[in-house]
Protein backbone atom coordinates (compact mmCIF):
# COMPACT_ATOMS: atom_id res chain seq x y z
CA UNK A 1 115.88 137.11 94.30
CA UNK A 2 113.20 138.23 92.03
CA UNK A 3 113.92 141.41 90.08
CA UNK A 4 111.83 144.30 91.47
CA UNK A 5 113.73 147.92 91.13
CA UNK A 6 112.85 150.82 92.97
CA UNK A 7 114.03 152.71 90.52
CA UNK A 8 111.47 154.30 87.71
CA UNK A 9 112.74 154.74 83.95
CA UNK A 10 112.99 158.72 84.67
CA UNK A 11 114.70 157.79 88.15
CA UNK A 12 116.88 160.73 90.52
CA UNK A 13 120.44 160.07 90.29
CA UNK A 14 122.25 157.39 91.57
CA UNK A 15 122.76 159.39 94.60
CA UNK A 16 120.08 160.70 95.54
CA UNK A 17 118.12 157.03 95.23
CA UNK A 18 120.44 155.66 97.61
CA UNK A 19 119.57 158.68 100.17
CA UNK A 20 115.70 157.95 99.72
CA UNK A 21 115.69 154.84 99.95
CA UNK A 22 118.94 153.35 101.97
CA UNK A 23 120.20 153.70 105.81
CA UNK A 24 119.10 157.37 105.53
CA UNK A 25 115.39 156.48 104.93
CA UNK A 26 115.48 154.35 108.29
CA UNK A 27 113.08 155.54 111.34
CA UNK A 28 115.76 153.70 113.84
CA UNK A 29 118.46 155.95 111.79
CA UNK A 30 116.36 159.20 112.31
CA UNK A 31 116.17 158.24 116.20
CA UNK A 32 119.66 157.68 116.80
CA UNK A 33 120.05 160.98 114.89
CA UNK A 34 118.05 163.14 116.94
CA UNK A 35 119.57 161.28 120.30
CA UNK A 36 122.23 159.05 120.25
CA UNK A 37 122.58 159.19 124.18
CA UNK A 38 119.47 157.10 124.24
CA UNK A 39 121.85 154.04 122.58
CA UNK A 40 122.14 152.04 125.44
CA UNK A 41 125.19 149.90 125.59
CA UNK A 42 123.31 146.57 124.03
CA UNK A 43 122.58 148.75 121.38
CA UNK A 44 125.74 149.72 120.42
CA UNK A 45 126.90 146.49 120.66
CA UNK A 46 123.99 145.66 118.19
CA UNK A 47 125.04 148.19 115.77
CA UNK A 48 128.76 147.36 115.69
CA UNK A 49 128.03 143.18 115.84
CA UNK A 50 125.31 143.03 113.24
CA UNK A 51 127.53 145.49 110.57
CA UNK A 52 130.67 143.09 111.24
CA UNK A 53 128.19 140.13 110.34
CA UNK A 54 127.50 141.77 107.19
CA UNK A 55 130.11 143.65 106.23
CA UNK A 56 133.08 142.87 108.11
CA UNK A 57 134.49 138.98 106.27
CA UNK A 58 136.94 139.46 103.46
CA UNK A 59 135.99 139.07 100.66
CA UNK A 60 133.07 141.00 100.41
CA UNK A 61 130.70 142.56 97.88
CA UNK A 62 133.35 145.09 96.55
CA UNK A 63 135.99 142.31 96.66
CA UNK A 64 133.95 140.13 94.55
CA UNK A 65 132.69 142.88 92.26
CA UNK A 66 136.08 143.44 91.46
CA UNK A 67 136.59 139.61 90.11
CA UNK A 68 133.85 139.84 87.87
CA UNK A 69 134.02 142.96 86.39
CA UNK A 70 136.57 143.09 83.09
CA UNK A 71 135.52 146.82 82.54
CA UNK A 72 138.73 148.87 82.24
CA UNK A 73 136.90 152.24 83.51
CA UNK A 74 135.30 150.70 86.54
CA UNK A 75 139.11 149.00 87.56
CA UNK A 76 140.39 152.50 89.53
CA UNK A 77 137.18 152.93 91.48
CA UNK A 78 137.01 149.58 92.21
CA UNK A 79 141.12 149.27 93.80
CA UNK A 80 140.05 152.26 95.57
CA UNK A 81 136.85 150.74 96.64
CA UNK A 82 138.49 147.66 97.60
CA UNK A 83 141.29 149.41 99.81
CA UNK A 84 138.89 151.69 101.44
CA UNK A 85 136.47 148.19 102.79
CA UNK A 86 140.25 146.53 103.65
CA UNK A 87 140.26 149.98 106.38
CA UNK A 88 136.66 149.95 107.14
CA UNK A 89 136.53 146.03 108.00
CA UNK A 90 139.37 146.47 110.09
CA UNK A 91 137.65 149.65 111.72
CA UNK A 92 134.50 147.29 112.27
CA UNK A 93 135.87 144.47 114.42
CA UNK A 94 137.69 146.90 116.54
CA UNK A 95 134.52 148.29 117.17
CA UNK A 96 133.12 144.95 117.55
CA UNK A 97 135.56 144.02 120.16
CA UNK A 98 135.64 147.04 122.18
CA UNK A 99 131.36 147.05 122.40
CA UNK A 100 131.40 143.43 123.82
CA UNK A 101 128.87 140.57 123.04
CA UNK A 102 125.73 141.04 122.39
CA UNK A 103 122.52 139.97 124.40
CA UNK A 104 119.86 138.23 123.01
CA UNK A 105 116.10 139.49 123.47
CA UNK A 106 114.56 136.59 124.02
CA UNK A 107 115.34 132.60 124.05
CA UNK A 108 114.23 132.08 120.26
CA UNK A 109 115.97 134.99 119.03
CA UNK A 110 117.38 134.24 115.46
CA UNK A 111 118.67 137.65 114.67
CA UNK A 112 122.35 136.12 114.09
CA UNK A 113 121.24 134.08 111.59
CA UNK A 114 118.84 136.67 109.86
CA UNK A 115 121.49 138.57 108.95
CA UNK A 116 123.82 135.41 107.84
CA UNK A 117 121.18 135.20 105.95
CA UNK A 118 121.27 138.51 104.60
CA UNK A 119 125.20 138.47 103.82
CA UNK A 120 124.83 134.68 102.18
CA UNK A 121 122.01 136.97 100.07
CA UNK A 122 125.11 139.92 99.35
CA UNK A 123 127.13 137.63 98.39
CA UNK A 124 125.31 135.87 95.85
CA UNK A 125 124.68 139.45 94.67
CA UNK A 126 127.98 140.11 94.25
CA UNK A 127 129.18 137.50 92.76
CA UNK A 128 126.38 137.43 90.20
CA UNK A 129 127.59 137.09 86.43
CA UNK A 130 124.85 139.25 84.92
CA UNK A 131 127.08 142.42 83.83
CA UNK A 132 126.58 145.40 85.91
CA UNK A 133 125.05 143.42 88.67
CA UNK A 134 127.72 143.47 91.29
CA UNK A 135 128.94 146.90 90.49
CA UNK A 136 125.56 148.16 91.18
CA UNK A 137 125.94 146.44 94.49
CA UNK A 138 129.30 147.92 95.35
CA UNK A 139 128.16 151.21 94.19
CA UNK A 140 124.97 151.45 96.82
CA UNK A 141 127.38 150.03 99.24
CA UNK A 142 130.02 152.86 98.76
CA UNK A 143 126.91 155.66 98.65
CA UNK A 144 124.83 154.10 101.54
CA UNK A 145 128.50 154.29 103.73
CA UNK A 146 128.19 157.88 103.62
CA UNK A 147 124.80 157.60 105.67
CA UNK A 148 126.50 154.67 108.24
CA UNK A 149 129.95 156.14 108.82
CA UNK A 150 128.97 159.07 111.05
CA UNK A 151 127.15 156.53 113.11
CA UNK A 152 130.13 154.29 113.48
CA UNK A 153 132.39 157.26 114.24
CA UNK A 154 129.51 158.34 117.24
CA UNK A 155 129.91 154.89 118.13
CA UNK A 156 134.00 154.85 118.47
CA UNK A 157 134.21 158.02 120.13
CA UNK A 158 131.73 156.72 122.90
CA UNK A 159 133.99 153.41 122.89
CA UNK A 160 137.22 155.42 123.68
CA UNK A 161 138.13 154.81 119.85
CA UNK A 162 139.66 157.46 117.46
CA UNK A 163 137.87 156.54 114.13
CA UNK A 164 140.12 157.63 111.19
CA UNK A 165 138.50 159.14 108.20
CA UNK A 166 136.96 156.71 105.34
CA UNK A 167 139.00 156.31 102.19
CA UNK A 168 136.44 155.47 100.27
CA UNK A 169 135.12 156.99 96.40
CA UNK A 170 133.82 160.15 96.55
CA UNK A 171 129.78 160.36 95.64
CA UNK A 172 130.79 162.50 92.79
CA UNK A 173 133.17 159.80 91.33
CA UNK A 174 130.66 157.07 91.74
CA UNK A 175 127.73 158.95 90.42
CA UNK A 176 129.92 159.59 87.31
CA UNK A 177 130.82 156.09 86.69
CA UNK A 178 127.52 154.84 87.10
CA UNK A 179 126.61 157.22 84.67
CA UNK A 180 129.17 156.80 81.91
CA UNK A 181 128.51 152.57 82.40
CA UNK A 182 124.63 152.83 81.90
CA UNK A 183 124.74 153.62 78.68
CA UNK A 184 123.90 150.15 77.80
CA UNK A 185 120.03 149.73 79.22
CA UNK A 186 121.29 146.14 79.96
CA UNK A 187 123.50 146.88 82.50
CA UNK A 188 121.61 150.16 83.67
CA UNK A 189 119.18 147.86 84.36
CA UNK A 190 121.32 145.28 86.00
CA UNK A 191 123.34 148.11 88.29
CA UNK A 192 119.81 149.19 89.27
CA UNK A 193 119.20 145.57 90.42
CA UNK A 194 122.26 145.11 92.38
CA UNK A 195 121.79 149.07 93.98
CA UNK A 196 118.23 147.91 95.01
CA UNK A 197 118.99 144.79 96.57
CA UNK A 198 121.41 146.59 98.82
CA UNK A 199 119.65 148.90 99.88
CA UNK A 200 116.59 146.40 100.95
CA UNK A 201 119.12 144.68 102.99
CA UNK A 202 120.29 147.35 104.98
CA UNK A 203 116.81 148.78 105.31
CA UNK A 204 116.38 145.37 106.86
CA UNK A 205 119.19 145.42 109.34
CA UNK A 206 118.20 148.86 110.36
CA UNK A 207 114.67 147.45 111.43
CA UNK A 208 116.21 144.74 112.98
CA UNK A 209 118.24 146.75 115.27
CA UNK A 210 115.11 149.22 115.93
CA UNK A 211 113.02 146.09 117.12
CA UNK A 212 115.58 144.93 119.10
CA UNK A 213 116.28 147.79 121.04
CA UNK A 214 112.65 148.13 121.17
CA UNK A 215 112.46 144.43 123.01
CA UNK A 216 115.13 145.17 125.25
CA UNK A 217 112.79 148.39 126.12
CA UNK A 218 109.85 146.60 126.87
CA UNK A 219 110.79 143.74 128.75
């Protein structure tokens, strides 16, 4: 993975970097936003599959932030990080069974294994030993959430599911302990690393899922 951060030396926050440039920036976000009745039910089953494929196997990138980070200030948001993903997996494969299987587009379709791909990619991310790496990772994960959780609740409620509410760290609390562990440029820039290489990945699933649908449309 060659190091390329989005973010400049006089960067936005934490925050507001994940919101320009994460789930939020997608165009297939921004259509679902302005009309999620045109989701047909492939594409729901695309949204709740493909996220379970990423996201959904224990352990995952907050799981193995968590074994490679020895920072004592960084061990509460991380338990709470780590319980919240426990809920949120278990929320995904509900979803995942109650949307169905999913179709393919066409007979060489290799969009399963683009995104094994793309977790064998978060993974590695997360498990890096370059300090600050795989908490940067678990902190875009966390932030970027914010911007996929509404969608997964749209996508229970149409299921016949009652999504509970995400347990996860507040923006506020992650946004300060990103701040108070960049001091060191070192792992600033490592944290920036990890939150950038998130973010490209989901940016990627999102397209994914747009050119899908937009193959089931045209055939």
């Amino acid at each position: 993975m060659p190091e390329t951060s989005l973010i400049p030396s006089a960067r936005p926050s934490l925050v507001d970097h994940v919101a320009e440039h994460g789930t939020q920036s997608a165009s297939y976000i921004e259509t679902i936003e302005s009309d999620f009745t045109a989701l047909s039910g492939a594409d729901i089953a695309d949204i709740a599959h493909f996220l379970c494929v990423l996201h959904g196997r224990h352990p995952g990138v907050v799981d193995h932030a968590a074994t490679k980070t020895a920072d004592v200030v960084a061990r509460e948001w991380l338990v709470e990080a780590m319980d919240g993903f426990s809920a949120e997996r278990a929320f995904l494969t509900t979803l995942t069974v109650a949307a169905g299987p999913i179709s393919g587009v066409r007979t060489e379709d290799q969009s399963n294994a683009t995104v094994l791909a793309q977790r064998k990619a978060l993974e590695m991310l997360s498990q890096s030993d370059r300090n600050g790496c795989a908490l940067g990772a678990s902190f875009a994960l966390v932030l970027d959430w914010q911007a996929i959780r509404p969608l997964l609740e749209k996508v229970a409620i149409k299921l016949g599911i009652e999504p509970r509410k995400a347990i996860l760290p507040s923006a506020e609390a992650t946004h300060v302990l990103n701040t108070e562990l960049s001091q060191s440029s070192a792992v600033e820039r490592a944290i920036n690393f990890g939150v950038d290489q998130i973010l490209t990945q989901h940016r990627g699933l999102w397209q994914l899922l747009e050119a899908r649908k937009n193959a089931r449309n045209a055939s």
